[in-house]
PDB file of N, CA and C in Angstrom:
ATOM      1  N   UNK A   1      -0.847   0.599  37.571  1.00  0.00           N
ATOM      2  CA  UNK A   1      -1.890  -0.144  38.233  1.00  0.00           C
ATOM      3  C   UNK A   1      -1.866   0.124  39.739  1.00  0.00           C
ATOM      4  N   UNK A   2      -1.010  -0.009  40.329  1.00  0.00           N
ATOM      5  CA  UNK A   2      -0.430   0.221  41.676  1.00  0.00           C
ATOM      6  C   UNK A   2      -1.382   1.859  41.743  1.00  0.00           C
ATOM      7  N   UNK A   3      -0.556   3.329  41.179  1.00  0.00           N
ATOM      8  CA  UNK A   3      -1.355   4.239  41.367  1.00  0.00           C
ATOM      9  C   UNK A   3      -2.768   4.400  41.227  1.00  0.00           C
ATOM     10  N   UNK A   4      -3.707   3.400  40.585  1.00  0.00           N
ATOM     11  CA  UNK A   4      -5.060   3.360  40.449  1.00  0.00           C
ATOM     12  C   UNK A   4      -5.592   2.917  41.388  1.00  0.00           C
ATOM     13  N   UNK A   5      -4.996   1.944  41.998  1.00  0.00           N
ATOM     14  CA  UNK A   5      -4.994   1.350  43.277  1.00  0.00           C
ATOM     15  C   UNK A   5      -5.215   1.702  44.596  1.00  0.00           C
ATOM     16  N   UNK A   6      -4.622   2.660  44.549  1.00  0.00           N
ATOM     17  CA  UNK A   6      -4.222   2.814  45.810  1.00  0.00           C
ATOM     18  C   UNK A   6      -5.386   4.746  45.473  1.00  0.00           C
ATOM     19  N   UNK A   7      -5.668   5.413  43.975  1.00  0.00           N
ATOM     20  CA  UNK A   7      -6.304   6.098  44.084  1.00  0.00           C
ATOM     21  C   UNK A   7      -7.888   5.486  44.602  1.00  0.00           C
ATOM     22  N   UNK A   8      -8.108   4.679  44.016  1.00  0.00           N
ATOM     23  CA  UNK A   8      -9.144   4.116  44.120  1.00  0.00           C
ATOM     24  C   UNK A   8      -9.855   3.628  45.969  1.00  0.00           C
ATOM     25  N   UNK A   9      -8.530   3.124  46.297  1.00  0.00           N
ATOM     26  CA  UNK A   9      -8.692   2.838  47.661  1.00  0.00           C
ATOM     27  C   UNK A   9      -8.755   0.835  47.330  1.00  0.00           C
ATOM     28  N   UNK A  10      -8.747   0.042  46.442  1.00  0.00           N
ATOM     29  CA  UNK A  10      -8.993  -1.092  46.336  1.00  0.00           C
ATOM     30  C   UNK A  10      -7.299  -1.627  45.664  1.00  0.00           C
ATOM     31  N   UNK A  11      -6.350  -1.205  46.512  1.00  0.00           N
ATOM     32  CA  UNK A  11      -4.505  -1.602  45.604  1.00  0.00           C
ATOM     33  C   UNK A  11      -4.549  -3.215  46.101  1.00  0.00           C
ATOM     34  N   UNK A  12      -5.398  -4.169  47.042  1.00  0.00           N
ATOM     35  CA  UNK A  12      -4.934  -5.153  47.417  1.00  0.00           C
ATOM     36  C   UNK A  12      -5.469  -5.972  46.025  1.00  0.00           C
ATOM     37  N   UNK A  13      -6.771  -5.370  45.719  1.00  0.00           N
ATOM     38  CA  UNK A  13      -7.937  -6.099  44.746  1.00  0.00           C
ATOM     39  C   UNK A  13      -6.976  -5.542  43.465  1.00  0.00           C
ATOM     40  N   UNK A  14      -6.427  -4.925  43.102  1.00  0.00           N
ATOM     41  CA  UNK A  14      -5.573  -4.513  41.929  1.00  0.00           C
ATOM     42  C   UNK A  14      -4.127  -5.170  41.934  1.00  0.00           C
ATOM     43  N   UNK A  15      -3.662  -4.993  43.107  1.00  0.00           N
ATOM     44  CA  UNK A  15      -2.308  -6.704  43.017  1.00  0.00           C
ATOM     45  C   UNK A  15      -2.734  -7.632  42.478  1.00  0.00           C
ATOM     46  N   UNK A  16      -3.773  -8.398  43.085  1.00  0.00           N
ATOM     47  CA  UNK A  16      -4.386  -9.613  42.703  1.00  0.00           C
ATOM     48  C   UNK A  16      -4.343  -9.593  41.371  1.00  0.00           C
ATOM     49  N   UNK A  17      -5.006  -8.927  40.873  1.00  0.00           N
ATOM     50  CA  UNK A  17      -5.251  -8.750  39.211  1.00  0.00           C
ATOM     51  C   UNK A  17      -4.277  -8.725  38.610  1.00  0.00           C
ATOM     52  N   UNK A  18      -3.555  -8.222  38.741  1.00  0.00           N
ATOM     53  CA  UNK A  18      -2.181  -7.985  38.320  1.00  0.00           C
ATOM     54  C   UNK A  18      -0.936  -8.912  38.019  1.00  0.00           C
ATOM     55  N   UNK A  19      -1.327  -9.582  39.464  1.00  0.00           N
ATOM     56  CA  UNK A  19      -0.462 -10.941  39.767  1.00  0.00           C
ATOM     57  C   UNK A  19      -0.988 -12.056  38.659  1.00  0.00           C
ATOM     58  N   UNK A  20      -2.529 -11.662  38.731  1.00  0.00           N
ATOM     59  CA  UNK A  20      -2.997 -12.826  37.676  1.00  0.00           C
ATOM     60  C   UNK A  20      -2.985 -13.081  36.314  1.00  0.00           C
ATOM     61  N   UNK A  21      -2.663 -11.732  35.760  1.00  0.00           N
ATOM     62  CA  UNK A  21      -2.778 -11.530  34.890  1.00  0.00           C
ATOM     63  C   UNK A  21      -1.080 -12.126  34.280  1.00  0.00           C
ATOM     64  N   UNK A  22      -0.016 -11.903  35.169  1.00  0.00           N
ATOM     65  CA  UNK A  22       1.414 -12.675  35.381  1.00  0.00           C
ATOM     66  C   UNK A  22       1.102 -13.560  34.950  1.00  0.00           C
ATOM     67  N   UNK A  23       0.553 -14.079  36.037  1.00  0.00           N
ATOM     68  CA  UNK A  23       0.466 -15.934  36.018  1.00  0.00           C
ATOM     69  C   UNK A  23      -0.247 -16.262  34.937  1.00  0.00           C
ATOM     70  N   UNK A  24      -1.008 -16.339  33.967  1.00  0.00           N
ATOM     71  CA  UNK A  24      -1.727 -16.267  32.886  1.00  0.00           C
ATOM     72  C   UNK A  24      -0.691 -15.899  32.143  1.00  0.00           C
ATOM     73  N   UNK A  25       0.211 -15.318  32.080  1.00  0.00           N
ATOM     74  CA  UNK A  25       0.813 -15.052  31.220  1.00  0.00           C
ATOM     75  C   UNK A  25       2.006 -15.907  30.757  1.00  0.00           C
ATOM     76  N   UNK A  26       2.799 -15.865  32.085  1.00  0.00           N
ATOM     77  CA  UNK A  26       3.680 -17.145  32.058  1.00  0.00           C
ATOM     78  C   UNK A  26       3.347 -18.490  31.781  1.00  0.00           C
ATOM     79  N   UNK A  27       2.234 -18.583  32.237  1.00  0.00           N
ATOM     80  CA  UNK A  27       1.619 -20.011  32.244  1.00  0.00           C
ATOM     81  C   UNK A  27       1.394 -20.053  30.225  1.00  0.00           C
ATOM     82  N   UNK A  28       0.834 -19.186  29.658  1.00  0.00           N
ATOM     83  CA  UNK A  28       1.117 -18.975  28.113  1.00  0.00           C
ATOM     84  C   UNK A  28       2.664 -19.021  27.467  1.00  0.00           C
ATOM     85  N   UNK A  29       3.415 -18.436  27.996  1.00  0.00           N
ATOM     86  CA  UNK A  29       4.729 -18.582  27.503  1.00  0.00           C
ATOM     87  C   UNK A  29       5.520 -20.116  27.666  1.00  0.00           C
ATOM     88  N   UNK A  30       4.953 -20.328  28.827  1.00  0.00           N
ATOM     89  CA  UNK A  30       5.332 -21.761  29.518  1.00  0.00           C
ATOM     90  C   UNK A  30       5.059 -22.969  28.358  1.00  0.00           C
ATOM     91  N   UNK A  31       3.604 -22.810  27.627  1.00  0.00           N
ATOM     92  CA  UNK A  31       3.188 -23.465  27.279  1.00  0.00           C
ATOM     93  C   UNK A  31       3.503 -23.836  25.718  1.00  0.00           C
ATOM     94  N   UNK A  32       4.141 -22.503  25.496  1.00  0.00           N
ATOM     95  CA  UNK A  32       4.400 -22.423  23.768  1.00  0.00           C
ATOM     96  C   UNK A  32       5.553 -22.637  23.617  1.00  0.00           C
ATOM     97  N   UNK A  33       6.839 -22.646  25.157  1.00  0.00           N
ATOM     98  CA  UNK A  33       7.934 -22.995  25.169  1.00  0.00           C
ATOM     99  C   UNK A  33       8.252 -24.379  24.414  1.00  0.00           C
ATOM    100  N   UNK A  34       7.417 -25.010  25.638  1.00  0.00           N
ATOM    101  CA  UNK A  34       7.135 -26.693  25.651  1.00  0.00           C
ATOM    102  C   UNK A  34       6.966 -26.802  24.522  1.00  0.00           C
ATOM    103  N   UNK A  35       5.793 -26.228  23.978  1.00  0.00           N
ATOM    104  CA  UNK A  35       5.128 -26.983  22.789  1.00  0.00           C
ATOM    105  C   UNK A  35       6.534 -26.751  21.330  1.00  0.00           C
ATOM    106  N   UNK A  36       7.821 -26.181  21.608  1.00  0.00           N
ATOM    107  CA  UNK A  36       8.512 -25.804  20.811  1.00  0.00           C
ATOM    108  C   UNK A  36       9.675 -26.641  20.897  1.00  0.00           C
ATOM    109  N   UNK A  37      10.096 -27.034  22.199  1.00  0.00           N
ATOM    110  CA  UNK A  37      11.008 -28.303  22.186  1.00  0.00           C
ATOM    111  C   UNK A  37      10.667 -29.491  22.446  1.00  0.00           C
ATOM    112  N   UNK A  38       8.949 -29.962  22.556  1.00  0.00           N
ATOM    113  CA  UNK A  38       9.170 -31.131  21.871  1.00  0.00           C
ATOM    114  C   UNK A  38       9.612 -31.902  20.663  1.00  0.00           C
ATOM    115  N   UNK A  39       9.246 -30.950  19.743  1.00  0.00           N
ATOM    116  CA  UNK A  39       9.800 -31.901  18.132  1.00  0.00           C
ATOM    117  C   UNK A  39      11.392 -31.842  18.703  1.00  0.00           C
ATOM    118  N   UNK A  40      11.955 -30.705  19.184  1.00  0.00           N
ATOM    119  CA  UNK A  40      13.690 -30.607  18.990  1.00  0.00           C
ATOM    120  C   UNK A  40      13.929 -31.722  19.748  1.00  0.00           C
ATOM    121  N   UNK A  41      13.900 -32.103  20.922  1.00  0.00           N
ATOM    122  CA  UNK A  41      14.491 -33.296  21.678  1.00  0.00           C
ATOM    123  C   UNK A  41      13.809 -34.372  21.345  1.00  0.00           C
ATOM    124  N   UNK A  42      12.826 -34.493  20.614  1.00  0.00           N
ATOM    125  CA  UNK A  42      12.635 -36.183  19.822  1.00  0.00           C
ATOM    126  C   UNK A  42      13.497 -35.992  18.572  1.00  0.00           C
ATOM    127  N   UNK A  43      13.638 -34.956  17.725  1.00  0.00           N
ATOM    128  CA  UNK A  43      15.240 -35.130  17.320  1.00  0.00           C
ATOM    129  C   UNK A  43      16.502 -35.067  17.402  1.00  0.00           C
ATOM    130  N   UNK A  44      16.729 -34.664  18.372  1.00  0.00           N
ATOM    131  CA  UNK A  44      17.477 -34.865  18.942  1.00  0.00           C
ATOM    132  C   UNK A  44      17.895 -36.626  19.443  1.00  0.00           C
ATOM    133  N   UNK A  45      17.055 -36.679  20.356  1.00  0.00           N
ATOM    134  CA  UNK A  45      17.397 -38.397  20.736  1.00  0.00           C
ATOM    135  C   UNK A  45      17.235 -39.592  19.892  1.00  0.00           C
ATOM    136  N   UNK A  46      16.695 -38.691  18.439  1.00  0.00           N
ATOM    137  CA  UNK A  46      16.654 -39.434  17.297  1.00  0.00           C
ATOM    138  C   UNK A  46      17.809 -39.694  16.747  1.00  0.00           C
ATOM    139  N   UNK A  47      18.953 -38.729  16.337  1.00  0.00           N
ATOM    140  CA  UNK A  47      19.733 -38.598  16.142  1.00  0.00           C
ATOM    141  C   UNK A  47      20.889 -39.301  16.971  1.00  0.00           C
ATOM    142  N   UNK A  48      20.538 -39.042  18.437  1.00  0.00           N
ATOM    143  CA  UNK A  48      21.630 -39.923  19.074  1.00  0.00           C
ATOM    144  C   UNK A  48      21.706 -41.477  18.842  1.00  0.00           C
ATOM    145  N   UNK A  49      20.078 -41.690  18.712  1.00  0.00           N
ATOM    146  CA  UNK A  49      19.845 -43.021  18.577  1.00  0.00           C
ATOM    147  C   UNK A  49      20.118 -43.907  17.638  1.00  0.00           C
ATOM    148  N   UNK A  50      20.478 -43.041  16.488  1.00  0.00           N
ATOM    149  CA  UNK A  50      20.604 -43.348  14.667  1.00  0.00           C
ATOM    150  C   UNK A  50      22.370 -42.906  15.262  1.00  0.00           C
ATOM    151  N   UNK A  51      22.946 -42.195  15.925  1.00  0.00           N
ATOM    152  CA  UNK A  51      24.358 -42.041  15.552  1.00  0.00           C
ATOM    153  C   UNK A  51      25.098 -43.769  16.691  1.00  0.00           C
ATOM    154  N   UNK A  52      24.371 -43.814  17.774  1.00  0.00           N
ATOM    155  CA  UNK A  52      24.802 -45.032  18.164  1.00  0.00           C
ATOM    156  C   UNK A  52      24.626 -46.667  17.659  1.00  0.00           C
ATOM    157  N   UNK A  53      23.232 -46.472  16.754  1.00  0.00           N
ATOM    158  CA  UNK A  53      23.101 -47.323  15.617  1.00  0.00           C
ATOM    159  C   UNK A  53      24.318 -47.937  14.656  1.00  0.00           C
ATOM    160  N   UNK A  54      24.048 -46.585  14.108  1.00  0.00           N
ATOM    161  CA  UNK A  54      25.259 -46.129  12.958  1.00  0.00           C
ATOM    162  C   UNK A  54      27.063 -47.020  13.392  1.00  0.00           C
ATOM    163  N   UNK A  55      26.999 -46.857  14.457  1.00  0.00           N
ATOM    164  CA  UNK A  55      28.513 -46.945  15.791  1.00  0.00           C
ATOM    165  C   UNK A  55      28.673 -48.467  15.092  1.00  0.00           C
ATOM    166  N   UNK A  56      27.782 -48.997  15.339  1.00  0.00           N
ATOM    167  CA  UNK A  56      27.508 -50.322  15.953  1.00  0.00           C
ATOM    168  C   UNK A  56      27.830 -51.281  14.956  1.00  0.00           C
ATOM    169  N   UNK A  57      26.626 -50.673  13.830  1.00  0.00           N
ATOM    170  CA  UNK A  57      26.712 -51.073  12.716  1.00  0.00           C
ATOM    171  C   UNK A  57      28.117 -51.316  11.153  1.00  0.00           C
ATOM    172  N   UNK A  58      28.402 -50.062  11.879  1.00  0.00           N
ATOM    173  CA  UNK A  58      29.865 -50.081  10.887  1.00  0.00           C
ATOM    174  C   UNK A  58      30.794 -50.643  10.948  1.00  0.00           C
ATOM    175  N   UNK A  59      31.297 -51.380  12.051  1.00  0.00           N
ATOM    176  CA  UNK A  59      32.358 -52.348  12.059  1.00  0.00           C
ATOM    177  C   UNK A  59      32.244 -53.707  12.027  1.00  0.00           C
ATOM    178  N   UNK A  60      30.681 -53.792  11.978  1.00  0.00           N
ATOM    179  CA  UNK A  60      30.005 -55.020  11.752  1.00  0.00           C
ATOM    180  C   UNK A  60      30.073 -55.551   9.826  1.00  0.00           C
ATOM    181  N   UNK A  61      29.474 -53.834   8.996  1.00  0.00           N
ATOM    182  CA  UNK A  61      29.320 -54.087   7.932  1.00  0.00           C
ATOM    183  C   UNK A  61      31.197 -54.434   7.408  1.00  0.00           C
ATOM    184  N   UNK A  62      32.138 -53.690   7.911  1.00  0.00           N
ATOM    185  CA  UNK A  62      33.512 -53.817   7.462  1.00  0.00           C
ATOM    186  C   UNK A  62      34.324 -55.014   7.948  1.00  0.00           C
ATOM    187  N   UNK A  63      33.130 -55.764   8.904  1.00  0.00           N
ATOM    188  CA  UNK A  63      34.095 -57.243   9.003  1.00  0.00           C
ATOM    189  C   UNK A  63      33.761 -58.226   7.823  1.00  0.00           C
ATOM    190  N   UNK A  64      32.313 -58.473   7.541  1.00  0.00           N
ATOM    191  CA  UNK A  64      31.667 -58.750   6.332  1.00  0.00           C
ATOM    192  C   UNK A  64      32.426 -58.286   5.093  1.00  0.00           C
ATOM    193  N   UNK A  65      32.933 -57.118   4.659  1.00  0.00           N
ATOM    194  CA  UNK A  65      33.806 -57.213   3.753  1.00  0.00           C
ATOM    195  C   UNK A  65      35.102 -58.027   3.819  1.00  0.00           C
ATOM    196  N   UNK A  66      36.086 -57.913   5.115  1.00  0.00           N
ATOM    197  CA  UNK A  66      37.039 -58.769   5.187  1.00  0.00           C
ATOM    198  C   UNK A  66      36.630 -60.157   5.225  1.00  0.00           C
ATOM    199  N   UNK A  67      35.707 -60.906   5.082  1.00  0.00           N
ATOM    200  CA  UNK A  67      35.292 -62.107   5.033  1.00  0.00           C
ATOM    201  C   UNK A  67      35.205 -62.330   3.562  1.00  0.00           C
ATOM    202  N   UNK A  68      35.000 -61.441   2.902  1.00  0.00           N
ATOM    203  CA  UNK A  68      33.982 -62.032   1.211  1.00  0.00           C
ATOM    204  C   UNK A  68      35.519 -61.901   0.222  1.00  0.00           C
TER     205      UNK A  68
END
């Protein structure tokens, strides 16, 4: 692109393009990233949330046995 550029006589108007075509691009990768770890970190903090549950719960259910 650069050599078309600069044959042409227009390399500032061909950066630009170029650059934009980047940014468009990343901005796509950016977006499909995201869209890929949302489900993982809502299970994720699902999991933490069910394992500190879980914590809580179990020495609660095993005093209830020593009672009965």
């Amino acid at each position: 692109m650069i050599a078309v550029g600069e044959r042409s006589g227009q390399l500032e108007q061909m950066l630009e393009n170029v650059a934009l075509a980047y940014d468009q691009e990343i901005d796509a990768k950016m977006g499909r990233l995201t869209t890929l770890l949302e489900p993982l970190m809502i299970l994720l903090m699902g999991g933490s949330v069910a394992f500190v549950v879980f914590s809580i719960l179990s020495p609660i259910m095993e005093m209830n046995e020593f009672v009965s």
